[in-house]
Protein backbone atom coordinates (compact mmCIF):
# COMPACT_ATOMS: atom_id res chain seq x y z
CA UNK A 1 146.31 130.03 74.72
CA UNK A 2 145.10 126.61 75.15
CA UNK A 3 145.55 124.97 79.01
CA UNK A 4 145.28 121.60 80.24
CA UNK A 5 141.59 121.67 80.79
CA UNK A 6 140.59 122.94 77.06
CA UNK A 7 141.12 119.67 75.79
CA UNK A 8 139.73 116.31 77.01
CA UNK A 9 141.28 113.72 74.26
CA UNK A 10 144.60 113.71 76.76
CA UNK A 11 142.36 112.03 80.05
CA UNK A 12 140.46 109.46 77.81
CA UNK A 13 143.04 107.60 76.73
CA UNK A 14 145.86 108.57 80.11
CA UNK A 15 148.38 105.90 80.57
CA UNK A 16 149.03 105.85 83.66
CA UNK A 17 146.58 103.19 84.43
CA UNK A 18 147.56 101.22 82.11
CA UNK A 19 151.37 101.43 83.60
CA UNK A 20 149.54 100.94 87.09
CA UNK A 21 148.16 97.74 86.52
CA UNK A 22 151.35 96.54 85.22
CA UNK A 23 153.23 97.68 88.37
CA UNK A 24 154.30 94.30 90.86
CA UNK A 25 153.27 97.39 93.72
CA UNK A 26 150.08 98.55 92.30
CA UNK A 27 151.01 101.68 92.70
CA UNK A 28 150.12 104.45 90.90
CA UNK A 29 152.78 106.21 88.55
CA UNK A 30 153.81 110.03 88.90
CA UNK A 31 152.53 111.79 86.09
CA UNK A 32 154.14 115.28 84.74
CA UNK A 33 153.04 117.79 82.07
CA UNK A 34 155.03 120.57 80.70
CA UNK A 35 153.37 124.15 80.55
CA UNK A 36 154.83 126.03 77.65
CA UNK A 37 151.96 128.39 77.95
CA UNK A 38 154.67 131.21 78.57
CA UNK A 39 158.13 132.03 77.31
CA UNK A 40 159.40 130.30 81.08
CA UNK A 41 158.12 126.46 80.24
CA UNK A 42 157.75 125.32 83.67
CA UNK A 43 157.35 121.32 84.40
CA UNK A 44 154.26 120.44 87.05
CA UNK A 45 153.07 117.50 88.83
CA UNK A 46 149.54 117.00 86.71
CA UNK A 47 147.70 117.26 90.12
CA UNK A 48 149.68 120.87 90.39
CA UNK A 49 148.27 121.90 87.18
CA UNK A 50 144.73 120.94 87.22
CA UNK A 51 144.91 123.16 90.28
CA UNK A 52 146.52 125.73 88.37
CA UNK A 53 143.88 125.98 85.56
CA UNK A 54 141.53 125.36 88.30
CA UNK A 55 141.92 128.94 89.76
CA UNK A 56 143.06 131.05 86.77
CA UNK A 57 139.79 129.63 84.74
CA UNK A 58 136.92 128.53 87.36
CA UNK A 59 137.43 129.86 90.37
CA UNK A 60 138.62 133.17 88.59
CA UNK A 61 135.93 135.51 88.52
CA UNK A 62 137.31 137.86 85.11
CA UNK A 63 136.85 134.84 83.51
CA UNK A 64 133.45 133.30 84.67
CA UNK A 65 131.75 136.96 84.53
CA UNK A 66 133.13 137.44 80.83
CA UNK A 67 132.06 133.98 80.04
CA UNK A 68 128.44 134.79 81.75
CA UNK A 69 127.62 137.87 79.63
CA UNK A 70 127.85 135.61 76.63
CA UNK A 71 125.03 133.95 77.69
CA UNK A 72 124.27 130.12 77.27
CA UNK A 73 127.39 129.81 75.14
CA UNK A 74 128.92 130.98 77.87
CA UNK A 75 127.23 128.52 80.45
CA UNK A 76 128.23 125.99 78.40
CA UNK A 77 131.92 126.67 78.06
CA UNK A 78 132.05 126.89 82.19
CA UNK A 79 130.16 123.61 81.95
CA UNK A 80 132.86 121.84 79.61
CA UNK A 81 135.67 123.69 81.92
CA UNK A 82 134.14 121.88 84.68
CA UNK A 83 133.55 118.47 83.43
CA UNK A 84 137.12 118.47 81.77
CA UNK A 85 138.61 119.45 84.86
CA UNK A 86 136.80 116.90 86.47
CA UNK A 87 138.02 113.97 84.32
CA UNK A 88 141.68 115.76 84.66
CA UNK A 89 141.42 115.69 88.70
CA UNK A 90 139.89 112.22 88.24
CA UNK A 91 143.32 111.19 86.17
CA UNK A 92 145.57 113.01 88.35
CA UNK A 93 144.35 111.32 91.97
């Protein structure tokens, strides 16, 4: 299963900037993402899921403990967790 917050390809090149400077308002757009991470695809603000992968990944502690007992591999894929979901919350406003 890959979420929002595996990848970071998707906030380096986000166009709702782009569309934002083009805007008369300045205003930035709403952005959406589908999650077809389960049979029931479910469309989310992109805010709504950042905070979603937030606390099933991060702030989940099955998932930081099993990622701590692998040791610095482990450290580092919190570390990439975090700084993706930084540039994501960064994207989303």
């Amino acid at each position: 299963e890959i979420s929002l917050t595996d990848v970071s390809h998707y906030f380096d090149s986000d166009p709702t900037k782009v569309v934002r400077s083009l805007r008369k308002d300045g205003k930035m757009p709403k952005a959406f993402i589908a999650d077809t991470t389960t049979a029931n695809a479910q469309v989310r603000t992109l805010s709504g899921q950042v905070r979603l992968d937030s606390r099933t990944k991060l702030l989940n502690p099955k998932f930081y403990e099993a990622a701590l007992k692998g040791g610095y591999e482990g450290v580092r894929e919190i570390t990439r967790r975090l700084r993706f979901t930084l540039g994501w919350s960064t994207t989303a406003g």
